[in-house]
Protein backbone atom coordinates (compact mmCIF):
# COMPACT_ATOMS: atom_id res chain seq x y z
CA UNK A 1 -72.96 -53.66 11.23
CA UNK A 2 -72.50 -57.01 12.84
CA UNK A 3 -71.30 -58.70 10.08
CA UNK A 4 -68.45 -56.37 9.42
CA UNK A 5 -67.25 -56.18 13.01
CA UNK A 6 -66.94 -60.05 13.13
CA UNK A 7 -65.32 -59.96 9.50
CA UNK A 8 -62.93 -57.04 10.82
CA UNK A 9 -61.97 -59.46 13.83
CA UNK A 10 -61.65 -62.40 11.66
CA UNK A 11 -59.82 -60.64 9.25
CA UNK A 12 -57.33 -59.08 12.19
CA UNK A 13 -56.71 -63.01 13.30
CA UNK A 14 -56.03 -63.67 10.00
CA UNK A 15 -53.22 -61.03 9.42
CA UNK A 16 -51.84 -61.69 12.57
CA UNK A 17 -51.29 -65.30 11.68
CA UNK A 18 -49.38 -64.05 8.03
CA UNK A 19 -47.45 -61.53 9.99
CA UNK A 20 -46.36 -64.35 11.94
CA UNK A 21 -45.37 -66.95 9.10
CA UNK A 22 -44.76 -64.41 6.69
CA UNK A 23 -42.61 -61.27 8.66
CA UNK A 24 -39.80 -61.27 6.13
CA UNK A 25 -42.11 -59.53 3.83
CA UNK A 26 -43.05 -56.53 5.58
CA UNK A 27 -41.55 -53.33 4.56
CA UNK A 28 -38.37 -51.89 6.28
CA UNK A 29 -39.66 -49.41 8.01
CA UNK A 30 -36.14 -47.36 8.74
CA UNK A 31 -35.45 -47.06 5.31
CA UNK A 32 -36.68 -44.14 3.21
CA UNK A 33 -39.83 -44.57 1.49
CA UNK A 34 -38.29 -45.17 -1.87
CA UNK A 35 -36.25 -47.84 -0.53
CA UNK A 36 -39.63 -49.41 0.52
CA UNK A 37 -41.42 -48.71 -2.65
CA UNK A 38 -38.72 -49.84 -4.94
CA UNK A 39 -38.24 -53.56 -3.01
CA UNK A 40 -42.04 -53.67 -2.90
CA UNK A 41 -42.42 -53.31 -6.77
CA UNK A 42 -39.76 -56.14 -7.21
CA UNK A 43 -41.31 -58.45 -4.11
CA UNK A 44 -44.17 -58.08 -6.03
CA UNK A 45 -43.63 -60.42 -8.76
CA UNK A 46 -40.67 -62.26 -6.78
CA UNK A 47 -39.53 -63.95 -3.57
CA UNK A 48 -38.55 -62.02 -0.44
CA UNK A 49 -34.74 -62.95 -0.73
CA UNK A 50 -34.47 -62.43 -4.63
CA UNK A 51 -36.51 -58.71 -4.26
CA UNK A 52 -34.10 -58.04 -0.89
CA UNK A 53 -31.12 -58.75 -2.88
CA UNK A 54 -32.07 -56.40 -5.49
CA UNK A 55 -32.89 -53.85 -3.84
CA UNK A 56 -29.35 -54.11 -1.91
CA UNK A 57 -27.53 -54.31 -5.42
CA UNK A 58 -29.31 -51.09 -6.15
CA UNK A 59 -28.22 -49.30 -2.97
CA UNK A 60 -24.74 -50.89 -3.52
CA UNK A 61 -22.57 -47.58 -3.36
CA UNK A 62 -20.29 -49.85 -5.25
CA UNK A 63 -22.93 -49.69 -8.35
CA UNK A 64 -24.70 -46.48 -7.76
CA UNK A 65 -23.94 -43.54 -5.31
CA UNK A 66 -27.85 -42.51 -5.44
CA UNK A 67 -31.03 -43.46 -6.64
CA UNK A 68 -29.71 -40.24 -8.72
CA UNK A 69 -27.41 -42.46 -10.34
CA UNK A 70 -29.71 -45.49 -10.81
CA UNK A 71 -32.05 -42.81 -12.45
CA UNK A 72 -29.54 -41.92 -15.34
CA UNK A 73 -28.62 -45.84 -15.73
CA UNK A 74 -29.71 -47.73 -18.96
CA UNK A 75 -32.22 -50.01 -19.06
CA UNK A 76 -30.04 -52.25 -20.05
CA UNK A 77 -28.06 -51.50 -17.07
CA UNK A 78 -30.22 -52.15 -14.43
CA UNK A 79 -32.14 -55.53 -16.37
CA UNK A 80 -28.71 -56.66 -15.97
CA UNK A 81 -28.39 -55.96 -12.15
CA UNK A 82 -31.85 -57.25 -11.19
CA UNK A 83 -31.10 -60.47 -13.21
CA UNK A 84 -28.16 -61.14 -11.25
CA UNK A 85 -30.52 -61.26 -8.11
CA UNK A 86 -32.93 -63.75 -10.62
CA UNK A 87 -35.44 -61.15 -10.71
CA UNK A 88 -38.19 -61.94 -13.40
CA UNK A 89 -39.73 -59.89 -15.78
CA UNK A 90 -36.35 -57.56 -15.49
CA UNK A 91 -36.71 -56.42 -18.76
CA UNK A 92 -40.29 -55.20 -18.04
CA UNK A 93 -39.41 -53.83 -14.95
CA UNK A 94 -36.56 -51.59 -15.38
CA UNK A 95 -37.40 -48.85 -17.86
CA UNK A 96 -40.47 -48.62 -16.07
CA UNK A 97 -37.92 -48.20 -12.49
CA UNK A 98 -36.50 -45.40 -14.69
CA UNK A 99 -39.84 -44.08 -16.13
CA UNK A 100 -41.16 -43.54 -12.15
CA UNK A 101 -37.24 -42.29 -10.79
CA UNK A 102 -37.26 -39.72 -13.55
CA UNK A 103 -40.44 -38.51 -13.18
CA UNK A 104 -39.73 -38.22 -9.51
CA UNK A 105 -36.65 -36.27 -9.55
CA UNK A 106 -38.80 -33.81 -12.04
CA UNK A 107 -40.98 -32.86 -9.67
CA UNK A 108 -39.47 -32.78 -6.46
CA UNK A 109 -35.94 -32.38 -7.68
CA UNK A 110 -35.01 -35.18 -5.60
CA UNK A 111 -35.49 -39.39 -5.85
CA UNK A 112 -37.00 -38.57 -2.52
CA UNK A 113 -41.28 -39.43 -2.10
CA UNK A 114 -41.17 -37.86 1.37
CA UNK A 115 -40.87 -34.70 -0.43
CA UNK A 116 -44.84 -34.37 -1.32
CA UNK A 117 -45.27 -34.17 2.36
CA UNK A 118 -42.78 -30.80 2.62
CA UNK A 119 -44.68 -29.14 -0.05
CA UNK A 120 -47.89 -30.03 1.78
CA UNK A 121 -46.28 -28.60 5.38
CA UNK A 122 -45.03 -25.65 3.73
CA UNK A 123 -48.68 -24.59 2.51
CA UNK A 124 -49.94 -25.66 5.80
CA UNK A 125 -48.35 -22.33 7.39
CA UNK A 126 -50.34 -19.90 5.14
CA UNK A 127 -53.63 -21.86 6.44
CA UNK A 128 -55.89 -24.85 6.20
CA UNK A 129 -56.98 -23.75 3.24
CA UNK A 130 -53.77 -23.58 1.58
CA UNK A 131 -53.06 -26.94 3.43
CA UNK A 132 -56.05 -28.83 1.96
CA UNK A 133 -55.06 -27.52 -1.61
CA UNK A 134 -51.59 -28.40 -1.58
CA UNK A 135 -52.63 -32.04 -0.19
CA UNK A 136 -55.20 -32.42 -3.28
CA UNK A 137 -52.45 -31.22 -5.68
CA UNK A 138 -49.95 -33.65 -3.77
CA UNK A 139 -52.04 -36.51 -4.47
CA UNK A 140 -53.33 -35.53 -8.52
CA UNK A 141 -49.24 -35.80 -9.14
CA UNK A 142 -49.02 -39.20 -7.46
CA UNK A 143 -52.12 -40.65 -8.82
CA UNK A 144 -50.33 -39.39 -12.20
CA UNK A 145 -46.93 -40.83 -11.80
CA UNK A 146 -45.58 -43.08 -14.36
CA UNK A 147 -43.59 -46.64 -14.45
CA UNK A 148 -45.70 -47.90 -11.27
CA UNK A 149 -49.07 -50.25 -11.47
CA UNK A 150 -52.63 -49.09 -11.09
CA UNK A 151 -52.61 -49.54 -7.43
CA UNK A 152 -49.24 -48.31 -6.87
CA UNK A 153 -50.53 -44.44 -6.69
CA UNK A 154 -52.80 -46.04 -3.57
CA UNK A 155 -49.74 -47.93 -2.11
CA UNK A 156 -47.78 -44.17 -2.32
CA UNK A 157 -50.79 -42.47 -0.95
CA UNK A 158 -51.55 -45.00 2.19
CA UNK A 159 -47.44 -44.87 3.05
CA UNK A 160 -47.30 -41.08 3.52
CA UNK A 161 -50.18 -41.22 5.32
CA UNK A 162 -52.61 -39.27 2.53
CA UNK A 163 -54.90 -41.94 2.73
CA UNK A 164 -56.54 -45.14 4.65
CA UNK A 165 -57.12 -47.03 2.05
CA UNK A 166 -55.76 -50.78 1.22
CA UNK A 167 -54.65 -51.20 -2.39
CA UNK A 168 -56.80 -53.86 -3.72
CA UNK A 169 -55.19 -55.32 -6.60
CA UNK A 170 -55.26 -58.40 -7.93
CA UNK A 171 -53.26 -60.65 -5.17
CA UNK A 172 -55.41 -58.67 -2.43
CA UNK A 173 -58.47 -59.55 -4.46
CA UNK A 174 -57.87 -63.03 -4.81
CA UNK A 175 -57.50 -63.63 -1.07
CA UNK A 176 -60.45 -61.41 0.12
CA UNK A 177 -62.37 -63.27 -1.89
CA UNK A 178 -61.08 -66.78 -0.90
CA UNK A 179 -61.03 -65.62 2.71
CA UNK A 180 -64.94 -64.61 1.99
CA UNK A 181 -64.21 -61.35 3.02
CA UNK A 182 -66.21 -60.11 0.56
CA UNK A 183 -69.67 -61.26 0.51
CA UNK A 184 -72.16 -61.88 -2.39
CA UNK A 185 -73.99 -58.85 -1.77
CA UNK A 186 -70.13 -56.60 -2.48
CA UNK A 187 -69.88 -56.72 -5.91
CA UNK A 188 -68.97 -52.82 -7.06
CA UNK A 189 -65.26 -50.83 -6.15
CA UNK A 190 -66.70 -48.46 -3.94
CA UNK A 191 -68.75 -51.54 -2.26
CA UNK A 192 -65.09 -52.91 -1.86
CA UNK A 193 -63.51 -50.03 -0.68
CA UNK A 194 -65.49 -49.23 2.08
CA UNK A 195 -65.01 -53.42 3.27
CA UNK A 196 -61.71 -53.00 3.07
CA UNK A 197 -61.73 -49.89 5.28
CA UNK A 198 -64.01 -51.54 8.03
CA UNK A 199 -61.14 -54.11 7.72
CA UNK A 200 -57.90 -52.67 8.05
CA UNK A 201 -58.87 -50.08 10.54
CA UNK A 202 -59.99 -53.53 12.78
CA UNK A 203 -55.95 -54.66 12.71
CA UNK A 204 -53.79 -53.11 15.51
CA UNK A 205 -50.20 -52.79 15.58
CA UNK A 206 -49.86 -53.20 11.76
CA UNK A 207 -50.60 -50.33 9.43
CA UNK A 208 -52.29 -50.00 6.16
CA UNK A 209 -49.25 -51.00 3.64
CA UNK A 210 -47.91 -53.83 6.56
CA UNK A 211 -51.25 -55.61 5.85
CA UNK A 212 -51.10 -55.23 1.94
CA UNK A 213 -47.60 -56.73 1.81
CA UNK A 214 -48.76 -59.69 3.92
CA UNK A 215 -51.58 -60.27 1.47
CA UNK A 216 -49.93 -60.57 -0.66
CA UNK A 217 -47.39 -62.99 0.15
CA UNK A 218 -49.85 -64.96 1.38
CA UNK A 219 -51.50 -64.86 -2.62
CA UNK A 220 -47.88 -65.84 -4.38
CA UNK A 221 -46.94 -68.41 -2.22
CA UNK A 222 -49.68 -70.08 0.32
CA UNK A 223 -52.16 -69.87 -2.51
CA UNK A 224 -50.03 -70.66 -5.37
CA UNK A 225 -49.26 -73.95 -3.43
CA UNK A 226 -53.00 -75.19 -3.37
């Protein structure tokens, strides 16, 4: 138990100093969690200021009233918006934008994720079990949603508060394993995952999906530069 405490505290000095050099990649946190999810899927692949402007082209009322309207765009459409903020891979990403917006709007009859979590208090008032039924149903559908990568289901999950747990793709990975966060002896995903919990739960003031996004930052562009 040693050993993870003084990784957890090494690991929180470690965020700490990203959140410092790296703040213009954290989530905006008064924006709806769409807004978040949507610049995070571009930021992903892209800097900051190209994945900012973006997302503010796509929340131009001037374009698009909605993330409504986005949703019945073209592909074509929106390639064409996220290239004029120099967005790569803009052809890959936006019928797959579509793909997740339409899928959305199907089951919640909304472009809104915060949704999941009405249906969820809503069963809470017949009881917990009704509660704990609705949150396992909540959380099939978004582990099922479409257009979004592997770990984006975890991302979802970890931003409405469903779940603790840090989405360890490959960026997130590659630094763990760099930062030797992950000794020899953690070699299989549940080995990971519960590292990664011992982790993130030893950061204060920054929350699950703040630490991800530093992460990786820190992968595209500190490492990238070595």
């Amino acid at each position: 138990m040693a050993g993870v405490r003084d990784k957890a505290k090494k690991f929180s000095r470690f965020v700490k100093g990203l959140e410092a050099k790296h703040k213009a990649a954290l989530p905006d946190k008064s924006t709806p969690l769409l807004d978040a999810f949507v610049f995070y899927l571009l930021f992903y692949s892209n800097p900051v200021t190209n994945a900012r402007r973006a997302h503010k082209a796509l929340t131009d009322d001037k374009l698009f009233t909605s993330w409504s309207e986005v949703r019945v765009s073209t592909a074509r459409e929106i390639t064409v918006v996220l290239e004029k903020s120099k967005i790569k891979h803009a052809d890959f990403l936006a019928p797959r934008l579509l793909e997740f917006l339409q899928r959305l709007w199907e089951l919640v009859d909304e472009t809104r994720i915060e949704a999941f979590l009405d249906e969820i208090a809503a069963a809470a008032e017949e009881g917990a079990k009704a509660k704990k039924e609705a949150t396992n149903r909540v959380k099939a559908t978004i582990e099922e949603l479409p257009g979004i990568p592997p770990w984006g289901a975890t991302y979802l999950l970890a931003a409405l508060g469903l779940d603790k747990a840090l989405p360890l793709d490959p960026f997130t990975e590659e630094v763990l394993l760099e930062q030797d966060f992950f000794g020899a002896e953690v070699r299989t995903l549940p080995q990971k995952k519960r590292v990664l919990k011992a982790l993130v739960e030893g950061v204060d003031g920054l929350d699950t999906i703040d630490v991800h996004h530093l992460l990786v930052e820190y992968a595209k562009r500190d490492m990238k530069r070595r």
